[in-house]
PDB file of N, CA and C in Angstrom:
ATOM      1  N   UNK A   1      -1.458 -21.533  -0.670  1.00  0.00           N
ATOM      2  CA  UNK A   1      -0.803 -21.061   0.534  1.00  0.00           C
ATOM      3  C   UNK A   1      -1.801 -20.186   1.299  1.00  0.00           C
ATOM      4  N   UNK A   2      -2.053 -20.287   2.534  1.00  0.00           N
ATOM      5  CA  UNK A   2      -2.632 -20.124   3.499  1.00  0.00           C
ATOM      6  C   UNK A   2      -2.337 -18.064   3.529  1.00  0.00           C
ATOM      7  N   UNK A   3      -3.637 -17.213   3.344  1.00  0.00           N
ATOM      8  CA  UNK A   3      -3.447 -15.554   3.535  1.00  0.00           C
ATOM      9  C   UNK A   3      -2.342 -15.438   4.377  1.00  0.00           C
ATOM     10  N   UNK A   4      -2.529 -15.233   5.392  1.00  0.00           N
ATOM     11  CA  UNK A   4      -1.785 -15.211   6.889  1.00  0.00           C
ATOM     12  C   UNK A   4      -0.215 -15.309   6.616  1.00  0.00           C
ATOM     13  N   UNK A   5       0.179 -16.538   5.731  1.00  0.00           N
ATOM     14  CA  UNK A   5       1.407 -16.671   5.120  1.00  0.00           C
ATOM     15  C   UNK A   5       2.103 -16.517   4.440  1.00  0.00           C
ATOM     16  N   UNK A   6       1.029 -16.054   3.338  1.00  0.00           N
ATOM     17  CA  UNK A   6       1.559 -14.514   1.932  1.00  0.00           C
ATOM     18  C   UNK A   6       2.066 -13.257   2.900  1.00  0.00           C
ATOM     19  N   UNK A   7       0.763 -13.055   3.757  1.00  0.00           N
ATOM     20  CA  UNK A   7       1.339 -11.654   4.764  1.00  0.00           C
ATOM     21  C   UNK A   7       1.795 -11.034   5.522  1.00  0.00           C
ATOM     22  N   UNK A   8       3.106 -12.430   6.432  1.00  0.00           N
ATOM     23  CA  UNK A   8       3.875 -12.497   7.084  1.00  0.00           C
ATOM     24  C   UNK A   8       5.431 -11.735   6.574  1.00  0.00           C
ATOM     25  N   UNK A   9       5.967 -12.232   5.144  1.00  0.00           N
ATOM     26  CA  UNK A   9       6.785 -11.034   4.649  1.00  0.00           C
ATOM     27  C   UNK A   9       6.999  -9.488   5.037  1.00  0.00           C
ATOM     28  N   UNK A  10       5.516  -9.597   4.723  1.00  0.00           N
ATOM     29  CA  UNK A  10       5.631  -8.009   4.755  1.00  0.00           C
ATOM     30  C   UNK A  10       5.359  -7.445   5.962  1.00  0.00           C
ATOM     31  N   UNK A  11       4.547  -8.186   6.800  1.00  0.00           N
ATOM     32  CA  UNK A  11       4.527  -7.527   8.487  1.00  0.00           C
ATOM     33  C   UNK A  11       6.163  -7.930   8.508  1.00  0.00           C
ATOM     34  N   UNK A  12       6.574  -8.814   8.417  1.00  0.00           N
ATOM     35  CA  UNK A  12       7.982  -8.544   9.199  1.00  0.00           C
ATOM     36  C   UNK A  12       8.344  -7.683   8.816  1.00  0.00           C
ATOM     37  N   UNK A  13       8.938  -7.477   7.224  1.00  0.00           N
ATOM     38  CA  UNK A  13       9.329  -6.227   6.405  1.00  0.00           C
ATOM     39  C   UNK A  13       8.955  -4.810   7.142  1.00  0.00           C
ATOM     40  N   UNK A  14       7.702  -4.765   7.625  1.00  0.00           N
ATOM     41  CA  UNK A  14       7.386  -3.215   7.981  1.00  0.00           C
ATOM     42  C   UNK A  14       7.969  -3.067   9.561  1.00  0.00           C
ATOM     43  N   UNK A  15       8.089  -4.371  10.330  1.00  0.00           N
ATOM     44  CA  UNK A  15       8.341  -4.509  12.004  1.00  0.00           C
ATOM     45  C   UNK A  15       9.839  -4.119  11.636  1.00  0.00           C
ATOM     46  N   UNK A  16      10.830  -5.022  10.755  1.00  0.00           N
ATOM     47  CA  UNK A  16      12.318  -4.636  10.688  1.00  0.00           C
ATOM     48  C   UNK A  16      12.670  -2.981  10.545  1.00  0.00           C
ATOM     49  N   UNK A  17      11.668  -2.588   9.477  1.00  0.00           N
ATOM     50  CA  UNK A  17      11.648  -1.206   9.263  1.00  0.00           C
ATOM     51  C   UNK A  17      11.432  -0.037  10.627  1.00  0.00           C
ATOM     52  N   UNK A  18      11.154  -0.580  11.465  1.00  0.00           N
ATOM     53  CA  UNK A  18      10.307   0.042  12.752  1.00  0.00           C
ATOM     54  C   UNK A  18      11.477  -0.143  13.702  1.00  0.00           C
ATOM     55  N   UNK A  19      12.749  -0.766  13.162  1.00  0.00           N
ATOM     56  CA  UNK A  19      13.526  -1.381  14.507  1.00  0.00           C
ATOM     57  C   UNK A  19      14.252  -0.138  15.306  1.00  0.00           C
ATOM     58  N   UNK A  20      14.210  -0.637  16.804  1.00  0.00           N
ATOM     59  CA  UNK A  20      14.000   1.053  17.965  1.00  0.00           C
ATOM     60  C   UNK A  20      13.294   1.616  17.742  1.00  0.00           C
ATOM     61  N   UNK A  21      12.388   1.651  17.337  1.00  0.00           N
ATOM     62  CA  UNK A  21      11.086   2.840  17.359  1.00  0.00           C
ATOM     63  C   UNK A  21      10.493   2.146  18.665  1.00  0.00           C
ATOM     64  N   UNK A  22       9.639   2.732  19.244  1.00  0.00           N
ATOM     65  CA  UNK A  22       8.122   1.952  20.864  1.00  0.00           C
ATOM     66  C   UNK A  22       7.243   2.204  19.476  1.00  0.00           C
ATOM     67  N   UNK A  23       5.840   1.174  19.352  1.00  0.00           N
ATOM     68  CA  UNK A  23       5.391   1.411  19.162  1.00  0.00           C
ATOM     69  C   UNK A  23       3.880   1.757  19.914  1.00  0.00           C
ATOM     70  N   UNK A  24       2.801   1.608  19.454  1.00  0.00           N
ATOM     71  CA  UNK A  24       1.979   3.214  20.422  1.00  0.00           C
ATOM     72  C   UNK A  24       1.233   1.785  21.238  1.00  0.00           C
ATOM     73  N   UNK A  25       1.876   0.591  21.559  1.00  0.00           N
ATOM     74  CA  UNK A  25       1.280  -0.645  22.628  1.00  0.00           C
ATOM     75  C   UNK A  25       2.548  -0.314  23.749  1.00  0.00           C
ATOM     76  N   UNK A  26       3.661   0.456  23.456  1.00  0.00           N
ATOM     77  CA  UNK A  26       5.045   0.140  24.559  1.00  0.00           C
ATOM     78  C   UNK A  26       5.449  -0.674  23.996  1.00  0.00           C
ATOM     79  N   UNK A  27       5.360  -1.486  23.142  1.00  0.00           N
ATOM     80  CA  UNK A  27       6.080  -2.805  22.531  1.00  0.00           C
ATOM     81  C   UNK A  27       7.565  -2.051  21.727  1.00  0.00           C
ATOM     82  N   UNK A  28       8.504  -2.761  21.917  1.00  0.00           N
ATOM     83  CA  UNK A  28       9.857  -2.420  20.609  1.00  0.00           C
ATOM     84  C   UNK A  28       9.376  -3.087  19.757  1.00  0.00           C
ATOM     85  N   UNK A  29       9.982  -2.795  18.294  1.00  0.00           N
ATOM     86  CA  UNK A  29       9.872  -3.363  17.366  1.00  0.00           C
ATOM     87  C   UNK A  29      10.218  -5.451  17.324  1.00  0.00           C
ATOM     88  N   UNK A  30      11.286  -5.137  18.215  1.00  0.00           N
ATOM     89  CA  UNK A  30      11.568  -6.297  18.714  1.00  0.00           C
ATOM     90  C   UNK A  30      10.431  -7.671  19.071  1.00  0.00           C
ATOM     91  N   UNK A  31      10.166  -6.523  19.981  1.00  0.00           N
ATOM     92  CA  UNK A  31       8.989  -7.558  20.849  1.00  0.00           C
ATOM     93  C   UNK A  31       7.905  -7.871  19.783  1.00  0.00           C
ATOM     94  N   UNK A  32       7.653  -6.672  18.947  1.00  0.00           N
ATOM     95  CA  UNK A  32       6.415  -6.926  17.837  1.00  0.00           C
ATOM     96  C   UNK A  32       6.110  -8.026  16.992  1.00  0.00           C
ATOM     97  N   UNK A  33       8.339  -8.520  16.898  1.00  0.00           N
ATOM     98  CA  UNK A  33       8.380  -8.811  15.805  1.00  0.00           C
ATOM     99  C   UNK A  33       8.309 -10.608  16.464  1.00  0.00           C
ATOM    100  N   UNK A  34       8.483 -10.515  18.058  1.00  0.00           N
ATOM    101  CA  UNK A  34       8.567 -11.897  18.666  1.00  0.00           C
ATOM    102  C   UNK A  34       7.298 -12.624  18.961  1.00  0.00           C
ATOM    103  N   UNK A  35       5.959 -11.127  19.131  1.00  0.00           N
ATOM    104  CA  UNK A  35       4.711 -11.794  19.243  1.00  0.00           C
ATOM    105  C   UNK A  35       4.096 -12.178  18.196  1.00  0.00           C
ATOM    106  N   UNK A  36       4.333 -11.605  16.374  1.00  0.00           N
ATOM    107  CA  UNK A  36       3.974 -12.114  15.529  1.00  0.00           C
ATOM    108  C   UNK A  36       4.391 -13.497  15.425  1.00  0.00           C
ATOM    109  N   UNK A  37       5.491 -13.807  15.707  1.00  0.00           N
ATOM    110  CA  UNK A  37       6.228 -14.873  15.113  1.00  0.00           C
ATOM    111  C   UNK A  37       5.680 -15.819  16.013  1.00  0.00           C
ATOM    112  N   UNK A  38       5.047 -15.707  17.470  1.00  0.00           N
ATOM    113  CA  UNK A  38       4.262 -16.831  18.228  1.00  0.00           C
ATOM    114  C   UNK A  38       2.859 -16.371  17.374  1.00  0.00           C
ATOM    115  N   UNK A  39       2.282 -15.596  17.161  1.00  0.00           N
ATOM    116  CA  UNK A  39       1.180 -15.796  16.795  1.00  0.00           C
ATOM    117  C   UNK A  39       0.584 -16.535  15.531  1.00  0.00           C
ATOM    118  N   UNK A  40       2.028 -16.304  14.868  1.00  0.00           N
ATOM    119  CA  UNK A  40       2.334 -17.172  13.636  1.00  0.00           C
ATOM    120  C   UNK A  40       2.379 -18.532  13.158  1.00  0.00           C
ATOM    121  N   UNK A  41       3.301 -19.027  14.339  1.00  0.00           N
ATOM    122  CA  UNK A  41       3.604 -20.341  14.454  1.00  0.00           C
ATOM    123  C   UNK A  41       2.027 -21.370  15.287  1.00  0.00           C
ATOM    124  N   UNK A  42       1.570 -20.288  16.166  1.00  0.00           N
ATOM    125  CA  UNK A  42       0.235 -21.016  16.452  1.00  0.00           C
ATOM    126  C   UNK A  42      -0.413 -21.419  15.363  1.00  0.00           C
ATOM    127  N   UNK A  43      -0.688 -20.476  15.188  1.00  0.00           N
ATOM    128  CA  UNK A  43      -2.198 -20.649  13.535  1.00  0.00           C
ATOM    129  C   UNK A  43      -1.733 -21.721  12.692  1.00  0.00           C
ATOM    130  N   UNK A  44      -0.243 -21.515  12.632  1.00  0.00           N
ATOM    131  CA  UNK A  44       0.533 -22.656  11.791  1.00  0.00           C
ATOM    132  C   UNK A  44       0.151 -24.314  11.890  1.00  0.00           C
ATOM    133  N   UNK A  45       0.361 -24.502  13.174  1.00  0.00           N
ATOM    134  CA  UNK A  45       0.135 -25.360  14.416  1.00  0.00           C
ATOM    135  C   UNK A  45      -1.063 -26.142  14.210  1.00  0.00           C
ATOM    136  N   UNK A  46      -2.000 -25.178  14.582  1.00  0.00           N
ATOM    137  CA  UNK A  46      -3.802 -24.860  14.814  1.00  0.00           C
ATOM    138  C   UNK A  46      -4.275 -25.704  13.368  1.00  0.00           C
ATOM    139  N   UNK A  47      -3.307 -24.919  11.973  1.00  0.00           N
ATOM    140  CA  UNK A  47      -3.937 -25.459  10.460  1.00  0.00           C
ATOM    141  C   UNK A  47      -3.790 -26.658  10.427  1.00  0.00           C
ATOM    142  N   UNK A  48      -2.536 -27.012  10.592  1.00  0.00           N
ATOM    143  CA  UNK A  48      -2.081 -28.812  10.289  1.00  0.00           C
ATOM    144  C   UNK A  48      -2.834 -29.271  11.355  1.00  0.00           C
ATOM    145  N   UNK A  49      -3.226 -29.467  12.507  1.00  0.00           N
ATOM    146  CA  UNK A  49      -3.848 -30.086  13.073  1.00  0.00           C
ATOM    147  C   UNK A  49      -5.434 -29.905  13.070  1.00  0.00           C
ATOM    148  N   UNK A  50      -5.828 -28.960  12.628  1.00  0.00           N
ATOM    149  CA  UNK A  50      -7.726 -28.742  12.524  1.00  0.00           C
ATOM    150  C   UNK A  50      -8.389 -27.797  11.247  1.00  0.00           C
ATOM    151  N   UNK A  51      -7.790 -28.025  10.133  1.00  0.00           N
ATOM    152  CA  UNK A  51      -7.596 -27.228   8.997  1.00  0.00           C
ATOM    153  C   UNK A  51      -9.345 -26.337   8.503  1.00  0.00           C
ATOM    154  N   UNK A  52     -10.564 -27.456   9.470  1.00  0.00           N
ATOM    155  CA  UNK A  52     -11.474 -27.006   8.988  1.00  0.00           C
ATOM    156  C   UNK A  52     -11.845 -25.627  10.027  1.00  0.00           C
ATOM    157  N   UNK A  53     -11.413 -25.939  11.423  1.00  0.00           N
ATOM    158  CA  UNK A  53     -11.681 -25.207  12.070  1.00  0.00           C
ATOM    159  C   UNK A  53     -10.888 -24.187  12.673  1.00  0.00           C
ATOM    160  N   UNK A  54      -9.834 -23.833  11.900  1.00  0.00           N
ATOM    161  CA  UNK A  54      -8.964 -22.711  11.770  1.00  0.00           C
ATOM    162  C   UNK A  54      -9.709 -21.329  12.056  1.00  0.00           C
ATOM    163  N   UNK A  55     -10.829 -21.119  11.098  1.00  0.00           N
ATOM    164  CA  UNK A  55     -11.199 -20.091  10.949  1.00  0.00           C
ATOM    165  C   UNK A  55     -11.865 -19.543  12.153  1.00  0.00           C
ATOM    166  N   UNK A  56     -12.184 -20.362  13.329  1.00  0.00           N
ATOM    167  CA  UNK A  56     -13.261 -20.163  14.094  1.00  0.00           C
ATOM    168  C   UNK A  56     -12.367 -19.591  15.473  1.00  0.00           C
ATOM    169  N   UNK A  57     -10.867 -20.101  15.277  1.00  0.00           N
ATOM    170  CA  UNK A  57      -9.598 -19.604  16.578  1.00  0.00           C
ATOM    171  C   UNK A  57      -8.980 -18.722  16.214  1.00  0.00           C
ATOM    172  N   UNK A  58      -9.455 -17.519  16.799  1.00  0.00           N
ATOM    173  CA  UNK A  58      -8.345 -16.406  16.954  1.00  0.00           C
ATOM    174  C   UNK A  58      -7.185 -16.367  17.485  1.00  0.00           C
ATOM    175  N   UNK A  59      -6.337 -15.841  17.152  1.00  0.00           N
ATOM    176  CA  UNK A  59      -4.949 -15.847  18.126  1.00  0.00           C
ATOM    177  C   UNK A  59      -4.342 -14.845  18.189  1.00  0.00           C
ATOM    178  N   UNK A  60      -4.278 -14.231  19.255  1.00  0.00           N
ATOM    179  CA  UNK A  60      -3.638 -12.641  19.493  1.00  0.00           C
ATOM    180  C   UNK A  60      -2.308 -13.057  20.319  1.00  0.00           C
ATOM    181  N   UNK A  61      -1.201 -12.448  19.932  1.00  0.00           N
ATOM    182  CA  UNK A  61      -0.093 -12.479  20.757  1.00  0.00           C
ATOM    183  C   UNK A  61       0.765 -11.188  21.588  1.00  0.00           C
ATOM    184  N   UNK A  62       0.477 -10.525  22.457  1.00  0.00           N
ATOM    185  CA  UNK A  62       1.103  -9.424  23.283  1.00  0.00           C
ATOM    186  C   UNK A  62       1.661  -9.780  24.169  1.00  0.00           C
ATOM    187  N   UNK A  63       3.151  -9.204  23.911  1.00  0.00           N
ATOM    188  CA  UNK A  63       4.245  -9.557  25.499  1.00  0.00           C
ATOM    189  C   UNK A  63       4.546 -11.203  25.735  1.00  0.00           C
ATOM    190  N   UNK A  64       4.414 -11.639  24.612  1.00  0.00           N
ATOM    191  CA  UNK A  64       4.485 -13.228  24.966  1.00  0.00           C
ATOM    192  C   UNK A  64       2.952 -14.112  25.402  1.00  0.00           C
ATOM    193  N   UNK A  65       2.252 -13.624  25.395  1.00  0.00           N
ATOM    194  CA  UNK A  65       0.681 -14.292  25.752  1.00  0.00           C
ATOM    195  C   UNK A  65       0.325 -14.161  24.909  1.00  0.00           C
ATOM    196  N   UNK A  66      -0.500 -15.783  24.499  1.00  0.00           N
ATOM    197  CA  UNK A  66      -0.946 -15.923  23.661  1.00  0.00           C
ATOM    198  C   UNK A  66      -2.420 -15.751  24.227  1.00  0.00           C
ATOM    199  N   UNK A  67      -3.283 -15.593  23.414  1.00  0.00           N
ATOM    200  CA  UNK A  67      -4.977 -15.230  23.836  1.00  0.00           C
ATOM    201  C   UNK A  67      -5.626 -15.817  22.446  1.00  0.00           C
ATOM    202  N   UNK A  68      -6.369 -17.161  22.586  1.00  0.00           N
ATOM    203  CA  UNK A  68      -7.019 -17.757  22.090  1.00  0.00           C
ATOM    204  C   UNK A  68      -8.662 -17.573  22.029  1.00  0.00           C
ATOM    205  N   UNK A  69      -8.976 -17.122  21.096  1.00  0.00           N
ATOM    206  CA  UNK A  69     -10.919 -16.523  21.454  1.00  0.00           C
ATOM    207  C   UNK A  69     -11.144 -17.802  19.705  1.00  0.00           C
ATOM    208  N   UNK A  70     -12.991 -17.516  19.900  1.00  0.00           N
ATOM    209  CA  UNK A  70     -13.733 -18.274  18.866  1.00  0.00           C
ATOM    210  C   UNK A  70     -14.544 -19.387  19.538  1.00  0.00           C
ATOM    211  N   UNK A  71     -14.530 -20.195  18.638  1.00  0.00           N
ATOM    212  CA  UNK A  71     -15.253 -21.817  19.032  1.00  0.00           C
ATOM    213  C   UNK A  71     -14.840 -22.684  18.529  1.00  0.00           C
ATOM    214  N   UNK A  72     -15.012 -23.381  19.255  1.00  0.00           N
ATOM    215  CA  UNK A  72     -14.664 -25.019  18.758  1.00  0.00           C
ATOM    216  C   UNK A  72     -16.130 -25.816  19.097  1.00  0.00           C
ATOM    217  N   UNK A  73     -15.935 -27.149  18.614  1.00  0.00           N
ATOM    218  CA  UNK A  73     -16.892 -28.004  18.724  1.00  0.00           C
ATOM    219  C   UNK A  73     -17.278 -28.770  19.849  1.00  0.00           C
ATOM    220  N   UNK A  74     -16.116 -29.042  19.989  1.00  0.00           N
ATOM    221  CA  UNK A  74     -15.253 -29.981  21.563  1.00  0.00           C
ATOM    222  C   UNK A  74     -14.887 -29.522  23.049  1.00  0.00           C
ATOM    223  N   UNK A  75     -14.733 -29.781  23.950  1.00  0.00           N
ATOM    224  CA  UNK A  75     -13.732 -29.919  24.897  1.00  0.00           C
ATOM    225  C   UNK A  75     -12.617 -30.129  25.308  1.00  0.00           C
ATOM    226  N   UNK A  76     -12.602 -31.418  23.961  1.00  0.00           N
ATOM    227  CA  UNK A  76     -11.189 -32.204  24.017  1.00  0.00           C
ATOM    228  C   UNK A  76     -10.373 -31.028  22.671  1.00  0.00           C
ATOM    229  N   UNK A  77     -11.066 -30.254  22.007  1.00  0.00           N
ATOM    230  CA  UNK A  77     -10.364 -29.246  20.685  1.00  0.00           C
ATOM    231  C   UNK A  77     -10.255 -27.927  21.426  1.00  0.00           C
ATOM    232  N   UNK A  78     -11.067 -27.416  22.390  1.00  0.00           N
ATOM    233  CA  UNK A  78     -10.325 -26.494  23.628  1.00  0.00           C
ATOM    234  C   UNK A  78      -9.038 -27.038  24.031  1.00  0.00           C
ATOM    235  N   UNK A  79      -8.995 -27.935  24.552  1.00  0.00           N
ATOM    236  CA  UNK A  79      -7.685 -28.387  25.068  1.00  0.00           C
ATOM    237  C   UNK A  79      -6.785 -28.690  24.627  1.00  0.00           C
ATOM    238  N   UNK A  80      -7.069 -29.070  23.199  1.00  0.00           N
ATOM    239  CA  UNK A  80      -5.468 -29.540  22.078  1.00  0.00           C
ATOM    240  C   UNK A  80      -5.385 -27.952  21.773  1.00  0.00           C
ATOM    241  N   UNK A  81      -6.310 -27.116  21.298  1.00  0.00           N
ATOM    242  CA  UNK A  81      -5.933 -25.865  21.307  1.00  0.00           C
ATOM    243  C   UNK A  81      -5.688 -24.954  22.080  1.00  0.00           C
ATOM    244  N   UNK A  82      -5.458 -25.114  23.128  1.00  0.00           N
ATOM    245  CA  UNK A  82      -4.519 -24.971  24.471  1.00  0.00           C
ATOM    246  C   UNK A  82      -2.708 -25.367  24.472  1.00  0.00           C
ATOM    247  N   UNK A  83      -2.974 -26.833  24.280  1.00  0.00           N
ATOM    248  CA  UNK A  83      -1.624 -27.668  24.226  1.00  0.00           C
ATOM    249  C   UNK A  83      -0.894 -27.309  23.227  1.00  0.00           C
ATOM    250  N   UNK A  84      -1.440 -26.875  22.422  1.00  0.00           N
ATOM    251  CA  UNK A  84      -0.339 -26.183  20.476  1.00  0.00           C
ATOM    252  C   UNK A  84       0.041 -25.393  20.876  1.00  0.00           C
ATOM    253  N   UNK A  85      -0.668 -24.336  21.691  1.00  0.00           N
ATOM    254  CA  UNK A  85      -0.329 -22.651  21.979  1.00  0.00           C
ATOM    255  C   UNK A  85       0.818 -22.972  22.833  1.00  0.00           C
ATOM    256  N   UNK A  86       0.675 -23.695  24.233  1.00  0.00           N
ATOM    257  CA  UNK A  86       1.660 -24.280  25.052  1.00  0.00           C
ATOM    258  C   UNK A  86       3.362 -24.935  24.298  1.00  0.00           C
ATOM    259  N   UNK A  87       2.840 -25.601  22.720  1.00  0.00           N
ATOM    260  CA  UNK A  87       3.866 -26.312  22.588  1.00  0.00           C
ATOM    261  C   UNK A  87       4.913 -24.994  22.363  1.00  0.00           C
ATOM    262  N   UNK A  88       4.070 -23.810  21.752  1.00  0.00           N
ATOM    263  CA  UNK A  88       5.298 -23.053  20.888  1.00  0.00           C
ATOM    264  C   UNK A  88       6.009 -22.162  21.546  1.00  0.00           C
ATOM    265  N   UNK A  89       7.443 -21.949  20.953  1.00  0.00           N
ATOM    266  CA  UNK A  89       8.427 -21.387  21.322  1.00  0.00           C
ATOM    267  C   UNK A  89       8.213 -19.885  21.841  1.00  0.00           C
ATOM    268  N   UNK A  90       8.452 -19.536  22.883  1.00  0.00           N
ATOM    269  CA  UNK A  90       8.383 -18.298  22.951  1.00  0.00           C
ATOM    270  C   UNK A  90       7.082 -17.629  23.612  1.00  0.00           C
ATOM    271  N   UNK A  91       6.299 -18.420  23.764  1.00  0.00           N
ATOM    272  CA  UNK A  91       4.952 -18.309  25.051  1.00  0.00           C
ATOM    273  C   UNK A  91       5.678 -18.031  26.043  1.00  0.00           C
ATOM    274  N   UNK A  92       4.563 -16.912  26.916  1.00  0.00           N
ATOM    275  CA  UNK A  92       5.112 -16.931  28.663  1.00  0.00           C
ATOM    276  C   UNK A  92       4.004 -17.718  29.122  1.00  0.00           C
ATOM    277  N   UNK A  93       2.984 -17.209  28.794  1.00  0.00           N
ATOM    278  CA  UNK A  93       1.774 -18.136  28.878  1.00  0.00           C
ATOM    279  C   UNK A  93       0.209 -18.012  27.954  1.00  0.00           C
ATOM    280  N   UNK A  94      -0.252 -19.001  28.475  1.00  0.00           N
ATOM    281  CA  UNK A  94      -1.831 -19.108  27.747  1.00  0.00           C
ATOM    282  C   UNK A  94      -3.193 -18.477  28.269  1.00  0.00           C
ATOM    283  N   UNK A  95      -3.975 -17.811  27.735  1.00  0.00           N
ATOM    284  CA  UNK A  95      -5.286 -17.540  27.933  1.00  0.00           C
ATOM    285  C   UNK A  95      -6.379 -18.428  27.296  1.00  0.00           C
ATOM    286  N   UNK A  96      -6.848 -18.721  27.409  1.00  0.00           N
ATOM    287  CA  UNK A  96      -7.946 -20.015  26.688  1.00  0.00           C
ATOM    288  C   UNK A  96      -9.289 -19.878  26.744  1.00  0.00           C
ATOM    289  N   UNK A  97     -10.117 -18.648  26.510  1.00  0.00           N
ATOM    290  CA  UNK A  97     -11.441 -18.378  26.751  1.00  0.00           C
ATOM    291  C   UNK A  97     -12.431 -18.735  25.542  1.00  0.00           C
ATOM    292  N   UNK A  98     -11.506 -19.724  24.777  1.00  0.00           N
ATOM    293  CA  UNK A  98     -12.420 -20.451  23.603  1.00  0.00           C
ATOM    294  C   UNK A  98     -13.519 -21.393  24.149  1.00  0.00           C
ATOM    295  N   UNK A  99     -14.914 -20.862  23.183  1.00  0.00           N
ATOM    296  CA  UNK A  99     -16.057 -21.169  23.658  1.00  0.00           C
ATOM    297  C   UNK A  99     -16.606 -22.691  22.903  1.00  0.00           C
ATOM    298  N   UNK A 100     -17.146 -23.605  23.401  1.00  0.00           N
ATOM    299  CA  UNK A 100     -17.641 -24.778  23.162  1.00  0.00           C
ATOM    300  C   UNK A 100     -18.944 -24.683  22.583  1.00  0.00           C
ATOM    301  N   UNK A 101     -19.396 -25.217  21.222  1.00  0.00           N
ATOM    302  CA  UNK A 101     -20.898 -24.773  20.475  1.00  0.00           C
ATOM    303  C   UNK A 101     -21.608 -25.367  21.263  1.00  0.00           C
ATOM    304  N   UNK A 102     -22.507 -24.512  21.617  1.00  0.00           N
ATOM    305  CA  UNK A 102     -23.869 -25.100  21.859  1.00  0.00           C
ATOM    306  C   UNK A 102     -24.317 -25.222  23.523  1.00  0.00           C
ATOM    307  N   UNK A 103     -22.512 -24.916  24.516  1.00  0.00           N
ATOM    308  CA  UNK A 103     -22.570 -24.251  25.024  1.00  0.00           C
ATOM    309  C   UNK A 103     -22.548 -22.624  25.559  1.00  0.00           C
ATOM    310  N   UNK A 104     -23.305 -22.482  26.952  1.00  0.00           N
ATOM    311  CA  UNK A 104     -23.539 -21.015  27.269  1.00  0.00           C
ATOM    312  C   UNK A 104     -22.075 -20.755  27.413  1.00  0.00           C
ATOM    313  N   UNK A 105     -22.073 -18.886  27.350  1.00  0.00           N
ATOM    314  CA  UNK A 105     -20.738 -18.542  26.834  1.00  0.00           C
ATOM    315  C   UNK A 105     -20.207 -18.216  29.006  1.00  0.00           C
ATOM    316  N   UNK A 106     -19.093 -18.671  29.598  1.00  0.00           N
ATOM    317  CA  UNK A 106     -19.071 -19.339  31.061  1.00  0.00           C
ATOM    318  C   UNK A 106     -18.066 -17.975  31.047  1.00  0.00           C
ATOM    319  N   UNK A 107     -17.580 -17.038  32.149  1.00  0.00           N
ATOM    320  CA  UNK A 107     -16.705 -16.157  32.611  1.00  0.00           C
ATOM    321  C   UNK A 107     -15.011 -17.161  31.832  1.00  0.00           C
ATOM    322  N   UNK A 108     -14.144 -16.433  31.549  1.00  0.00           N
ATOM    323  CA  UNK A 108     -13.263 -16.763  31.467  1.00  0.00           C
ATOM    324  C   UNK A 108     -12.104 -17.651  32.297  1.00  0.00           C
ATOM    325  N   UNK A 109     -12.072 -18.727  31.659  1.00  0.00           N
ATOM    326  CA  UNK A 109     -10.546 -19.492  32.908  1.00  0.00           C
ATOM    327  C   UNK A 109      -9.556 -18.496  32.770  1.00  0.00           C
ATOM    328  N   UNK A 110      -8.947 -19.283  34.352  1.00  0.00           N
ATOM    329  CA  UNK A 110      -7.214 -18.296  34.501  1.00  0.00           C
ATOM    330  C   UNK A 110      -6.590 -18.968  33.445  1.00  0.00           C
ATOM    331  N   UNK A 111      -5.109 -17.884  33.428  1.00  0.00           N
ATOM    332  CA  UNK A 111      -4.527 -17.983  32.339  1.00  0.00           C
ATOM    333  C   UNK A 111      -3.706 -19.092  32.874  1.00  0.00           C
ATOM    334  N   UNK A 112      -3.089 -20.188  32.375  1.00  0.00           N
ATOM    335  CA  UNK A 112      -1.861 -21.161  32.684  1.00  0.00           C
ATOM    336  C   UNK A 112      -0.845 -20.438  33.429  1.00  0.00           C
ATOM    337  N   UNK A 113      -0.378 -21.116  34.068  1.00  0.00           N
ATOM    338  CA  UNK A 113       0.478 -20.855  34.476  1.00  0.00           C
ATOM    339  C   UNK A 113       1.936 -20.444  33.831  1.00  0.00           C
ATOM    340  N   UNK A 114       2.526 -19.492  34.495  1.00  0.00           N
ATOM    341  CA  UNK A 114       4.033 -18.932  33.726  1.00  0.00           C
ATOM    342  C   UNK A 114       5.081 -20.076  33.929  1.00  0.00           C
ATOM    343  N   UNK A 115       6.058 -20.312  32.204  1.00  0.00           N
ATOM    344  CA  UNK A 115       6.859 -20.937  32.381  1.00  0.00           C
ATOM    345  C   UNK A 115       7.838 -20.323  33.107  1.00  0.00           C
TER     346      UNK A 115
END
């Protein structure tokens, strides 16, 4: 079983524990507990579909945005790793500043558009 998924228990466990508290982002416990659970389900996503290159996509989730950093190999694996982040529940939207090997590292694209 995949780290990330042993240590989801217990971040929730400590977010439930936190419930009505702000924590020191402005986030409720709430919200904490809604951006793990997209950030979760990405990586989830990300494994079954590119298991070798998991390690290389970050995925941060605040306020509903997801923010994708690392490398990929491809163009076309930027863009499926775009489209996973897109598929999951609970995105407002995407950031996608994942870098292509071997290319120079280019200013960041806009973020997708809000559903």
């Amino acid at each position: 079983m995949p780290t990330y998924l042993r240590a989801l228990p217990s971040m929730m466990l400590a977010l439930v524990l936190a419930a009505g508290c702000q924590s020191v982002t402005g986030q409720t416990a709430g919200e904490l507990v809604d951006d793990a659970t997209i950030t979760s389900s990405v990586k989830t996503k990300l494994t079954a579909e590119r298991p070798r290159n998991i390690a290389a996509i970050g995925v941060d989730t605040e306020n509903g945005v997801v923010v994708l950093t690392g490398q990929v190999e491809t163009l076309a694996q930027r863009q499926r790793a775009e489209q996973i982040a897109q598929s999951t529940s609970g995105f407002k939207r995407v950031v996608n500043p994942l870098q292509i090997q071997g290319q120079p590292a280019a200013s960041p694209p806009p973020a997708t558009t809000p559903r």
